[in-house]
N, C-alpha and C. Protein backbone atom coordinates (compact mmCIF):
# COMPACT_ATOMS: atom_id res chain seq x y z
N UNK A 1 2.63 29.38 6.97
CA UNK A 1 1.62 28.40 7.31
C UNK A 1 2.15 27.56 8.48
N UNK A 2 1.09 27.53 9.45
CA UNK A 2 1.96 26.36 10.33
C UNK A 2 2.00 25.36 10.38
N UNK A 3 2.51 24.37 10.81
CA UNK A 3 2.87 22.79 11.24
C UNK A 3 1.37 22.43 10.58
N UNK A 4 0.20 22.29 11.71
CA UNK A 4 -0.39 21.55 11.61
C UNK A 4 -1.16 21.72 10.46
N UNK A 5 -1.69 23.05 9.64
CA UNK A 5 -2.13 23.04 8.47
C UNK A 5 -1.13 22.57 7.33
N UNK A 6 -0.17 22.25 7.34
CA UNK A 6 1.24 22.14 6.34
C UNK A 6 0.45 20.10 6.07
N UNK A 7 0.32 19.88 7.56
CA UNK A 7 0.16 18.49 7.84
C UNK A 7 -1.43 18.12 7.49
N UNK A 8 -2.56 18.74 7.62
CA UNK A 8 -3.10 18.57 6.77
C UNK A 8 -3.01 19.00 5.36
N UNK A 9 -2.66 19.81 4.89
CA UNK A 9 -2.65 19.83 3.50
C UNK A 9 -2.06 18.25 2.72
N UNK A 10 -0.90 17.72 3.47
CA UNK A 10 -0.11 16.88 3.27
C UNK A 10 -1.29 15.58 3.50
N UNK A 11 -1.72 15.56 4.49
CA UNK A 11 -2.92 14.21 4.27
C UNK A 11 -3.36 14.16 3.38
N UNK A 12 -3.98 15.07 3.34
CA UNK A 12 -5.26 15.42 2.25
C UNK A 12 -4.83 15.55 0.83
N UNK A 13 -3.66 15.56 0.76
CA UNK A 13 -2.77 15.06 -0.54
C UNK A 13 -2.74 13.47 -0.58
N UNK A 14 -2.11 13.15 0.07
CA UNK A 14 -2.22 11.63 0.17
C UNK A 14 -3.42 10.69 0.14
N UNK A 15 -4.46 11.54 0.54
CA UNK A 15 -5.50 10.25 0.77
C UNK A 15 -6.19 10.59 -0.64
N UNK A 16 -5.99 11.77 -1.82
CA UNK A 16 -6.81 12.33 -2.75
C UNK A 16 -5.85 10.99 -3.80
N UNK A 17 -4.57 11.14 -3.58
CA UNK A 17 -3.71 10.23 -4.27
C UNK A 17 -3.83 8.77 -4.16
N UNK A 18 -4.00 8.25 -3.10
CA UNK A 18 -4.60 7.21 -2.51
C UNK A 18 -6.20 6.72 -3.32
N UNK A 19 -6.97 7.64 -3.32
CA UNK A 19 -8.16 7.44 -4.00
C UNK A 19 -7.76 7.11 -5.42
N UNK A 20 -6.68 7.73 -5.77
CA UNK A 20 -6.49 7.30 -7.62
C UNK A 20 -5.87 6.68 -7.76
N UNK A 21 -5.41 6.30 -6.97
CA UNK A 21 -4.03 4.69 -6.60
C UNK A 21 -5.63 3.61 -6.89
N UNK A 22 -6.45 3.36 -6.18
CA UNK A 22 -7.36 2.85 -5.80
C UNK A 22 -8.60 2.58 -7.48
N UNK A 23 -8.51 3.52 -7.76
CA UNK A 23 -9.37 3.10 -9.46
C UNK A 23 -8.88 1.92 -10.13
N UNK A 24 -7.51 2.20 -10.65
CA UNK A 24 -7.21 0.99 -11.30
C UNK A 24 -7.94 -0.52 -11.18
N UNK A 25 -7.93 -0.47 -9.68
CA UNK A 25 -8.07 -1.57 -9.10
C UNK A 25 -9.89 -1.86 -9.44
N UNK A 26 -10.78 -0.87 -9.00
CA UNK A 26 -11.79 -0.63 -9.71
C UNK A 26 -12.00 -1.34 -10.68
N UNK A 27 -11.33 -0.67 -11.65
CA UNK A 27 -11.46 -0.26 -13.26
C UNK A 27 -11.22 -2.08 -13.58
N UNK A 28 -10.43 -2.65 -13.05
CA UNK A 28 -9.87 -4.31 -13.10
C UNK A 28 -10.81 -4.92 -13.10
N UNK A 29 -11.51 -4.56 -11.72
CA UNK A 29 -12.46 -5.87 -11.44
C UNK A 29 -13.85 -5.50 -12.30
N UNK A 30 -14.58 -4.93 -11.77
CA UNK A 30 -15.52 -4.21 -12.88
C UNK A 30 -15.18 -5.09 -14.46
N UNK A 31 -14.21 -4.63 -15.24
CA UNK A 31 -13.88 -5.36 -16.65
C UNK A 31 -14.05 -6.71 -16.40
N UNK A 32 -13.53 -7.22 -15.98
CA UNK A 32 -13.53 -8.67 -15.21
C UNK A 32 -14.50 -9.38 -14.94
N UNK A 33 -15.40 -8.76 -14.50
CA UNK A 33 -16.95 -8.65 -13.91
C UNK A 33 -17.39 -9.19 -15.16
N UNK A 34 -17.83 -7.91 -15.84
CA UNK A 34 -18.24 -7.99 -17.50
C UNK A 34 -17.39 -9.16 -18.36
N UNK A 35 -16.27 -9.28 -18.70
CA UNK A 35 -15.55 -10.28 -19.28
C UNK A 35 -14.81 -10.81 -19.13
N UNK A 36 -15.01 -11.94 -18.03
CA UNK A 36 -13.64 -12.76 -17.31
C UNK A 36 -12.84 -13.64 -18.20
N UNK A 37 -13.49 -13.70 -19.51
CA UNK A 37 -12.58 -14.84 -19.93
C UNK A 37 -11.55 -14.03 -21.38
N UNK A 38 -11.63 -12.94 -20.78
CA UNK A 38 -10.97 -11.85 -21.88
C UNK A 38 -9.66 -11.77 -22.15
N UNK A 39 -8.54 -11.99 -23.09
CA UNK A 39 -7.51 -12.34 -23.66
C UNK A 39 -6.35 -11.57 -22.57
N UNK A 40 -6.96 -10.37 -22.59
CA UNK A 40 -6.27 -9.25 -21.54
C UNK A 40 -5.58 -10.04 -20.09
N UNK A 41 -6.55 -10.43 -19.65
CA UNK A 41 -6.40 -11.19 -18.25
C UNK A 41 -5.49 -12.41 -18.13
N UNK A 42 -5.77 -13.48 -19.07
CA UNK A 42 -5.18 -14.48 -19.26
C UNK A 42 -3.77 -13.93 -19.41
N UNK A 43 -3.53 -13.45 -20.56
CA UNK A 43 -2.24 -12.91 -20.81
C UNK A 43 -1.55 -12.38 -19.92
N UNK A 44 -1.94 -11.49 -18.91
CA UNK A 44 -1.00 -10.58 -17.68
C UNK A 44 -1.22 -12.33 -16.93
N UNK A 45 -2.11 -12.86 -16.31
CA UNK A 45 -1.97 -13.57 -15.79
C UNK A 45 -0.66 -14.74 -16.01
N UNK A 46 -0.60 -14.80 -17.33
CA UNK A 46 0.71 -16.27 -17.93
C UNK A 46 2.01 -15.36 -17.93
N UNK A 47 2.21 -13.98 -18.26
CA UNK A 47 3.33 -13.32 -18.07
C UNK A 47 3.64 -13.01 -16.90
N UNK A 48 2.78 -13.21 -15.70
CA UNK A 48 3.79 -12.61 -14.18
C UNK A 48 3.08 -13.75 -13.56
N UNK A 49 3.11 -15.17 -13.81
CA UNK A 49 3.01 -16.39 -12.93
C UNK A 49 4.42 -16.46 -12.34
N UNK A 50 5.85 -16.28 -12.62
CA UNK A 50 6.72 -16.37 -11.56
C UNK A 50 6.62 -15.36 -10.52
N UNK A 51 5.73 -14.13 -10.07
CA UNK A 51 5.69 -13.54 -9.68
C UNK A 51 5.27 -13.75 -8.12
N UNK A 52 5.38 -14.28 -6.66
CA UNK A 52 4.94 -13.72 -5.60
C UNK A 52 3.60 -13.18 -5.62
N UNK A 53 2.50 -13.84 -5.04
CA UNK A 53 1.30 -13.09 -5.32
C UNK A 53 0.27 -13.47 -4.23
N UNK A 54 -0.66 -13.10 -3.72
CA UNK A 54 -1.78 -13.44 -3.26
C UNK A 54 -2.91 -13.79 -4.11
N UNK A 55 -3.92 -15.12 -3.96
CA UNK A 55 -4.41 -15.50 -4.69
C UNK A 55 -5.27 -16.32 -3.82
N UNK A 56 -7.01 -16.07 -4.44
CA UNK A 56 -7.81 -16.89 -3.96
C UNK A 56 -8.12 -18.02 -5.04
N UNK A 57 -8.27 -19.23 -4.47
CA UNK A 57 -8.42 -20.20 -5.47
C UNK A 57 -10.19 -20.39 -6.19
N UNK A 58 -11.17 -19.53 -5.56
CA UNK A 58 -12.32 -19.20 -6.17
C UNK A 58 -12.30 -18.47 -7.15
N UNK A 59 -11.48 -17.36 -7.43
CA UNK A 59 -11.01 -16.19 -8.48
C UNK A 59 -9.53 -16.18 -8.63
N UNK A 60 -9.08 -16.89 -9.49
CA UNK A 60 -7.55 -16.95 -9.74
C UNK A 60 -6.75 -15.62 -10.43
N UNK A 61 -7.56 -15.65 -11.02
CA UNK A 61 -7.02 -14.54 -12.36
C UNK A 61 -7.54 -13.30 -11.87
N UNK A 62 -8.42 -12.88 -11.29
CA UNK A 62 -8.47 -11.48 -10.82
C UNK A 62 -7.48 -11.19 -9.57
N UNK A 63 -7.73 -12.36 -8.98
CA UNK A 63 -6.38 -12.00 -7.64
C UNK A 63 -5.16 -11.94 -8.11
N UNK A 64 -4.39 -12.39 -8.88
CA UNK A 64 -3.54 -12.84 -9.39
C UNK A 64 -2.96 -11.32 -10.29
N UNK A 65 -3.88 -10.56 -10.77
CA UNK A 65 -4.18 -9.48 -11.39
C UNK A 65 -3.78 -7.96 -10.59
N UNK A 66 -4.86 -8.11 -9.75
CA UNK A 66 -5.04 -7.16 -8.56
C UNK A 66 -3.79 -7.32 -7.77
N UNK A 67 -3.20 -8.34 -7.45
CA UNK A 67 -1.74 -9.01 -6.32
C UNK A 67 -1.09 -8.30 -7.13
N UNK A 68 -0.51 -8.16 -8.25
CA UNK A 68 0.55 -7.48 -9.33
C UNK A 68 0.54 -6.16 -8.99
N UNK A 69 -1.07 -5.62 -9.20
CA UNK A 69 -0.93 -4.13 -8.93
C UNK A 69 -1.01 -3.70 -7.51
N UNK A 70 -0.93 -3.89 -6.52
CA UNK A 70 -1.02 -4.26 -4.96
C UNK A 70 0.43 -3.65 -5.14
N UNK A 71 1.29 -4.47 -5.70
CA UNK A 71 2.83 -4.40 -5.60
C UNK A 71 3.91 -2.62 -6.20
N UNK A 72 2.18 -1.91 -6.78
CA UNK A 72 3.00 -0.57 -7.52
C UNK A 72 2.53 0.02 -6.32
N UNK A 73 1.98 -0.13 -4.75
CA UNK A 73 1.77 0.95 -3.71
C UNK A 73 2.66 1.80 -3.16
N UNK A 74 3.62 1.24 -3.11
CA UNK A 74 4.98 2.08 -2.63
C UNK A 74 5.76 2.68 -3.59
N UNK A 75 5.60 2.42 -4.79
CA UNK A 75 6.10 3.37 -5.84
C UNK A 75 5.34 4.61 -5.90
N UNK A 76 3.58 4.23 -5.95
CA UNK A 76 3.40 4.77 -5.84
C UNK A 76 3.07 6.39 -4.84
N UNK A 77 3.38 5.64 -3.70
CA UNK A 77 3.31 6.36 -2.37
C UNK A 77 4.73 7.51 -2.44
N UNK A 78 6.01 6.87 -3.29
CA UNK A 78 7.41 7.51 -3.06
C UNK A 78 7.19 8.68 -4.27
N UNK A 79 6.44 8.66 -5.48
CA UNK A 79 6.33 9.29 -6.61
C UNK A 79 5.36 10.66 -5.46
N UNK A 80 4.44 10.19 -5.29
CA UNK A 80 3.53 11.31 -5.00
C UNK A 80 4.63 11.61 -3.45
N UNK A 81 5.15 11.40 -2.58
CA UNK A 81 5.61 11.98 -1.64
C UNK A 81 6.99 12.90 -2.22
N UNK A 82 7.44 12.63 -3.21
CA UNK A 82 7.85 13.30 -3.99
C UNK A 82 7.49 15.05 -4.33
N UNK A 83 6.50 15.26 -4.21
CA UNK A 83 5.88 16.24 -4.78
C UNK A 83 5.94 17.34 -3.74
N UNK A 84 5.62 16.72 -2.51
CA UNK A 84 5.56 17.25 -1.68
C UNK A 84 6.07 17.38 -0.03
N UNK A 85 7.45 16.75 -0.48
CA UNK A 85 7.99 16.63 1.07
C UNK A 85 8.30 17.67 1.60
N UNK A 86 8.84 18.86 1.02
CA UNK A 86 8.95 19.96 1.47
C UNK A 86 7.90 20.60 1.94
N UNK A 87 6.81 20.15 2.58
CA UNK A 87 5.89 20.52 3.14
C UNK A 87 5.57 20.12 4.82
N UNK A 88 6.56 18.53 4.78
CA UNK A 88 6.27 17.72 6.04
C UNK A 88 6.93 18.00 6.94
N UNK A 89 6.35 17.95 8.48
CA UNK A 89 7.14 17.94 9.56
C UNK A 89 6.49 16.97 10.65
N UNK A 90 6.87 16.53 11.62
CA UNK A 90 6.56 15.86 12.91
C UNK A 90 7.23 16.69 14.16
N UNK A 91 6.09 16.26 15.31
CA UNK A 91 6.03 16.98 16.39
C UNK A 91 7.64 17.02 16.95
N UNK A 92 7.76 18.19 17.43
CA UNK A 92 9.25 18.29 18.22
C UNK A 92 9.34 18.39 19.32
N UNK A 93 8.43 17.53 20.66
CA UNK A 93 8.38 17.69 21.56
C UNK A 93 9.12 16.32 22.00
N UNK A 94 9.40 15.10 21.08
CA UNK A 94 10.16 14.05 21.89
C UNK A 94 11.88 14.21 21.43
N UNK A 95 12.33 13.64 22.08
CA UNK A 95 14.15 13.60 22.55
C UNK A 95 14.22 12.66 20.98
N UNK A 96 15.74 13.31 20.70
CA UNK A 96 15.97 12.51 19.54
C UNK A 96 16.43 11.20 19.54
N UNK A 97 16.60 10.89 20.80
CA UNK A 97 17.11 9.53 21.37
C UNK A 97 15.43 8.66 21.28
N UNK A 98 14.17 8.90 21.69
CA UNK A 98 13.08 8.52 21.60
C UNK A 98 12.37 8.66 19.76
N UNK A 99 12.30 9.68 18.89
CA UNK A 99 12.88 9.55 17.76
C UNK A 99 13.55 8.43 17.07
N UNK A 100 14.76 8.58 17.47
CA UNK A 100 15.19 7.36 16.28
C UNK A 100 14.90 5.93 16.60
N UNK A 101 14.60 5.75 17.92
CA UNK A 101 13.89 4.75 18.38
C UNK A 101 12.90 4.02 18.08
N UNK A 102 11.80 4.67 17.84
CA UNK A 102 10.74 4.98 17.07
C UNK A 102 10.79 4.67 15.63
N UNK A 103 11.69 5.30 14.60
CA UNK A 103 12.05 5.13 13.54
C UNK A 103 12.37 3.99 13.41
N UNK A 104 13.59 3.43 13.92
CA UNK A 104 13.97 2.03 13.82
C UNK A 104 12.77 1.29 13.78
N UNK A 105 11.67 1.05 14.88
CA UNK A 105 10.88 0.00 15.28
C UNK A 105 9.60 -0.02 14.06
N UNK A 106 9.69 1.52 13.51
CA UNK A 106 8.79 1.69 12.15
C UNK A 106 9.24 1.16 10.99
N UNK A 107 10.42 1.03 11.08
CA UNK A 107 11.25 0.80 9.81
C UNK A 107 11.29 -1.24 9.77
N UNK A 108 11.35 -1.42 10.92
CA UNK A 108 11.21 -2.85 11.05
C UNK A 108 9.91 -3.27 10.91
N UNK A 109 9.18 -2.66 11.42
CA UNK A 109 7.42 -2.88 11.04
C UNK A 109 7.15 -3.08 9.68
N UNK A 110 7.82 -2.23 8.90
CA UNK A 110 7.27 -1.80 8.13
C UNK A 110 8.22 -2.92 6.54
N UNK A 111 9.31 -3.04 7.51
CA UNK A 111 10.19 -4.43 6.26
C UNK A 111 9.45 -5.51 6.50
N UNK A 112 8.57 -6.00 7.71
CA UNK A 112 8.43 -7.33 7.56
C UNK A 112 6.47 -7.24 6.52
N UNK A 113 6.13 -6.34 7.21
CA UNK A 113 4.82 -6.04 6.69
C UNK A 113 5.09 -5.94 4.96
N UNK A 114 5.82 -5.40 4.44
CA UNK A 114 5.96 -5.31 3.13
C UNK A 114 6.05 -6.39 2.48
N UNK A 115 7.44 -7.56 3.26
CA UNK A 115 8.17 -8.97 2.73
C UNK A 115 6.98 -9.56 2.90
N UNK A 116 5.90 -10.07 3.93
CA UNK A 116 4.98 -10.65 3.90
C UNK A 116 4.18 -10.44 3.02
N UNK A 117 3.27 -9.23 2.37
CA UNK A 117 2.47 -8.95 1.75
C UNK A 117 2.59 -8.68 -0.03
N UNK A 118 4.22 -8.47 -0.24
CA UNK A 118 4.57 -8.02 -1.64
C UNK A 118 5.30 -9.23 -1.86
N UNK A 119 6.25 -9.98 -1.01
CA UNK A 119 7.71 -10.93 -1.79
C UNK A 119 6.94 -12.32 -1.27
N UNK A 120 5.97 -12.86 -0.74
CA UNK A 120 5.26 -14.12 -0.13
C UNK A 120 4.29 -14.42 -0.65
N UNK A 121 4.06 -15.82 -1.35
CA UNK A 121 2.95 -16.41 -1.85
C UNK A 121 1.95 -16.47 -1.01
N UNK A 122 0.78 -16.17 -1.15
CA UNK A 122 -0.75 -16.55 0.09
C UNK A 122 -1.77 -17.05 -0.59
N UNK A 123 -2.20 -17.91 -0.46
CA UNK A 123 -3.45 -18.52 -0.85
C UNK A 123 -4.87 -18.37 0.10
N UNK A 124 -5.43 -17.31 -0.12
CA UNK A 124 -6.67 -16.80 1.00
C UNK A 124 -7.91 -18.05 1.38
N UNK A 125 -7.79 -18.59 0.02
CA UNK A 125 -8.81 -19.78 1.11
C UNK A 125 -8.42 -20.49 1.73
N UNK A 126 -6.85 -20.85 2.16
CA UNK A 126 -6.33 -21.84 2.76
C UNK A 126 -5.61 -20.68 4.13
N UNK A 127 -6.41 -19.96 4.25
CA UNK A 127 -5.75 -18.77 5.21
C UNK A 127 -6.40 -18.58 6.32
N UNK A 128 -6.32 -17.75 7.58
CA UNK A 128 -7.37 -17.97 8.75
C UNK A 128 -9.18 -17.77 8.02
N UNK A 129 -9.65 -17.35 9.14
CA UNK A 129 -11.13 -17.80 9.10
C UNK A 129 -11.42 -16.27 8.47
N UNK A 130 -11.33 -15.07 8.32
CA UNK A 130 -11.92 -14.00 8.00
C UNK A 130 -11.00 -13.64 6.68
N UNK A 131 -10.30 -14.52 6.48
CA UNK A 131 -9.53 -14.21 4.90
C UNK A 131 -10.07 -15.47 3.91
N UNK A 132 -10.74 -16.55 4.29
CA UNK A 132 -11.46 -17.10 3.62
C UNK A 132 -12.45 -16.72 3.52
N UNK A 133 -13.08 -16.06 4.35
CA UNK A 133 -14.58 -15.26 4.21
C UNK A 133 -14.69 -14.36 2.84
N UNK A 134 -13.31 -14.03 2.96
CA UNK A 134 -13.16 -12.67 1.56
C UNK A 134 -12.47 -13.28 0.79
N UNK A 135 -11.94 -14.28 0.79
CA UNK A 135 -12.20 -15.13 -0.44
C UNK A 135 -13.12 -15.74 -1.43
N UNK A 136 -14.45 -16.29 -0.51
CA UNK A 136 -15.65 -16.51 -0.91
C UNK A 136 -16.60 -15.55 -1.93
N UNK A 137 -15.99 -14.28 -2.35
CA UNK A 137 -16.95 -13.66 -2.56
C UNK A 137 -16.74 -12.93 -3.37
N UNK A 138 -16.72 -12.33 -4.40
CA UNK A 138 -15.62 -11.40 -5.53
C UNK A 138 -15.93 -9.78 -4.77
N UNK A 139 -17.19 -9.84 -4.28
CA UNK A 139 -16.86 -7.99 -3.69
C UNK A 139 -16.44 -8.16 -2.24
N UNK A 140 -15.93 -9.00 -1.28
CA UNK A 140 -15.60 -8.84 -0.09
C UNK A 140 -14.13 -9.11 -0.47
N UNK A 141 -14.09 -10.06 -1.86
CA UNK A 141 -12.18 -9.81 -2.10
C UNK A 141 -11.61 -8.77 -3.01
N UNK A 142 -12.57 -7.92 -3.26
CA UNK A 142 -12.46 -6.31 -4.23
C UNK A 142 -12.02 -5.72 -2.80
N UNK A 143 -13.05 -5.73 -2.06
CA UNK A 143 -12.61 -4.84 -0.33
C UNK A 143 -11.23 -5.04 0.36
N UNK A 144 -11.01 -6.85 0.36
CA UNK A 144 -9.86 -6.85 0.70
C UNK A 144 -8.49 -6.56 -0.20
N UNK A 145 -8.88 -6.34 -0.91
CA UNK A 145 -7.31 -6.47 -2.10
C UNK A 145 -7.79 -4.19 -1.64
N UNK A 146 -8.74 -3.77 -2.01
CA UNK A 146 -8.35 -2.28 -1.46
C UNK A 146 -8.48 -2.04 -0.26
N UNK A 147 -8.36 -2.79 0.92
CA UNK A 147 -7.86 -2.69 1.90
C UNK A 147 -6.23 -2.76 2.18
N UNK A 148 -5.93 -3.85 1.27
CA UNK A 148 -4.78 -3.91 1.55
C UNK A 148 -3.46 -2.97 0.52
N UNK A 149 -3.87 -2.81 -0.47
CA UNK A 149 -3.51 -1.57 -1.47
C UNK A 149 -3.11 -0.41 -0.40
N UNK A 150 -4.81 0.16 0.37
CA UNK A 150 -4.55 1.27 0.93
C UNK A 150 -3.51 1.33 2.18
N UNK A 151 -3.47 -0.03 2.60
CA UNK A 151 -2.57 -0.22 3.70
C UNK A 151 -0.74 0.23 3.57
N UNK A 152 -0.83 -0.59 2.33
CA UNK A 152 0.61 -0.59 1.72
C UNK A 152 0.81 0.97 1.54
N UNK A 153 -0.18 1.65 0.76
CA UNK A 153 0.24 3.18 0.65
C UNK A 153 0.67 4.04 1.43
N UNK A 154 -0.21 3.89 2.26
CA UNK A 154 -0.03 4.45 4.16
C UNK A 154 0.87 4.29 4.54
N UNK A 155 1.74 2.68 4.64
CA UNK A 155 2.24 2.56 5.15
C UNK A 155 3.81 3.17 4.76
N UNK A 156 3.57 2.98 3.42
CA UNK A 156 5.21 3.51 2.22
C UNK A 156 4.89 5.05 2.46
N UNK A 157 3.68 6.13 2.76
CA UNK A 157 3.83 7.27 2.77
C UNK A 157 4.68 7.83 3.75
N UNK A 158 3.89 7.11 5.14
CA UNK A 158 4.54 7.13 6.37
C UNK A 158 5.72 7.36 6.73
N UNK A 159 6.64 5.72 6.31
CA UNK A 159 7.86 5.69 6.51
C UNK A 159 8.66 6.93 5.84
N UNK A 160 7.98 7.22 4.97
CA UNK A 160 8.67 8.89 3.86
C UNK A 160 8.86 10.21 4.66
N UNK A 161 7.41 9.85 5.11
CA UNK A 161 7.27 11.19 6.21
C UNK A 161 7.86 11.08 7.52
N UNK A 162 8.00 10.12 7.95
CA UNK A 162 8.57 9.81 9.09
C UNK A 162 10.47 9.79 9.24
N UNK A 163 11.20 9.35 7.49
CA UNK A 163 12.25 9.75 7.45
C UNK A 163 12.71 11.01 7.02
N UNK A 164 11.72 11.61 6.20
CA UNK A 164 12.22 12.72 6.06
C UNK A 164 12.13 14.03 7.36
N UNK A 165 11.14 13.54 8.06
CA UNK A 165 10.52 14.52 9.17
C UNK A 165 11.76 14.54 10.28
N UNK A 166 12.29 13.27 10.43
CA UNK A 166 13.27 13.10 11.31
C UNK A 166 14.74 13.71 10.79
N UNK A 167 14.57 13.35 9.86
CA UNK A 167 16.14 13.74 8.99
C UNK A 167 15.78 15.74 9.41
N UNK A 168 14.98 15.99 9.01
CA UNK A 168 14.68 17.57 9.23
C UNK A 168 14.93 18.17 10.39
N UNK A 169 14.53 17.60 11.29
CA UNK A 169 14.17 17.65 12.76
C UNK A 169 15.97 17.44 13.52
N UNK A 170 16.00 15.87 12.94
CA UNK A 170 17.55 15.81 13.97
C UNK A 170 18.46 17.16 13.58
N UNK A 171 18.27 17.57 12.05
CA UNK A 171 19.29 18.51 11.32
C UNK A 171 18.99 19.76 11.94
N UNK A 172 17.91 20.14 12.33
CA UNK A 172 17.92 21.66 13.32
C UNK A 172 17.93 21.53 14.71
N UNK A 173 18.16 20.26 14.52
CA UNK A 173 18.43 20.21 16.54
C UNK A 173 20.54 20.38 17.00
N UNK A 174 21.01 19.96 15.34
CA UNK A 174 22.42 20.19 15.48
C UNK A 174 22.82 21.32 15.34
């Protein structure tokens, strides 16, 4: 099989995984919807209050909820890339000097994007003007909390594919 079908198959793994990363989150608010004042919620909510979280102060307990599971994206991204790295490759037309270059500047992207979004408290209504917007609203902050889920996944798949692709790549160039 070549490269580029190897590489879709490999998307199309990820984004099917991605979609079931993505229910939970569903499945949360929905319940929530129906019974916000349900023992379930409160409880996860009072057991991971020392926790780092994003939180709108219109919906405490669902953000607060959803922020927790936000935080299993890169587990989950490393479990499922797991399955299938022996499938991945990246293009071999740049210098390995441009490569690890690259890598580095992904790898830094990708520490501060994480520390900001997983290890940093945020309060969305006290946040710019289009993150209070999706604060205001329980389905524009369902969108943003799986916006940002899917972001994190992408982004933890990436760096997987991107180290392992390189690790592959520098190793048959020696």
């Amino acid at each position: 099989m070549d490269d580029s079908k190897k590489n879709n198959n490999v998307t199309t793994y990820m984004l099917c995984i991605l979609l079931l990363g993505i229910t939970p989150i569903l499945i949360l608010f929905f319940c929530y919807l129906k019974k916000p004042d349900a023992y379930f919620f409160h409880t996860i909510s009072i057991y991971t209050d020392f926790l780092p979280e994003i939180t709108s102060s219109k919906n405490i307990i669902i953000s607060k909820i959803i922020s927790l599971y936000i935080k299993t994206a890169p587990f989950i991204a490393f479990i499922s890339f797991l399955k299938i790295y022996k499938n991945i490759s990246i293009r071999k037309d740049n210098s390995t000097i441009k490569l690890l270059a690259n890598l580095i500047l992904y790898i830094f992207f990708y520490i501060i994007t994480i520390y900001l979004f997983l290890f940093c408290n945020h309060e969305l209504t006290t946040s710019g003007k289009l993150l209070r917007v999706m604060s205001q609203n329980d389905y524009f902050l369902l969108f943003f909390f799986i916006s940002l889920y899917s972001s994190i996944y992408i982004l933890s798949f990436m760096l997987l594919w991107f180290l392992v692709g390189s690790y592959k790549l520098i190793k048959e160039r020696i």
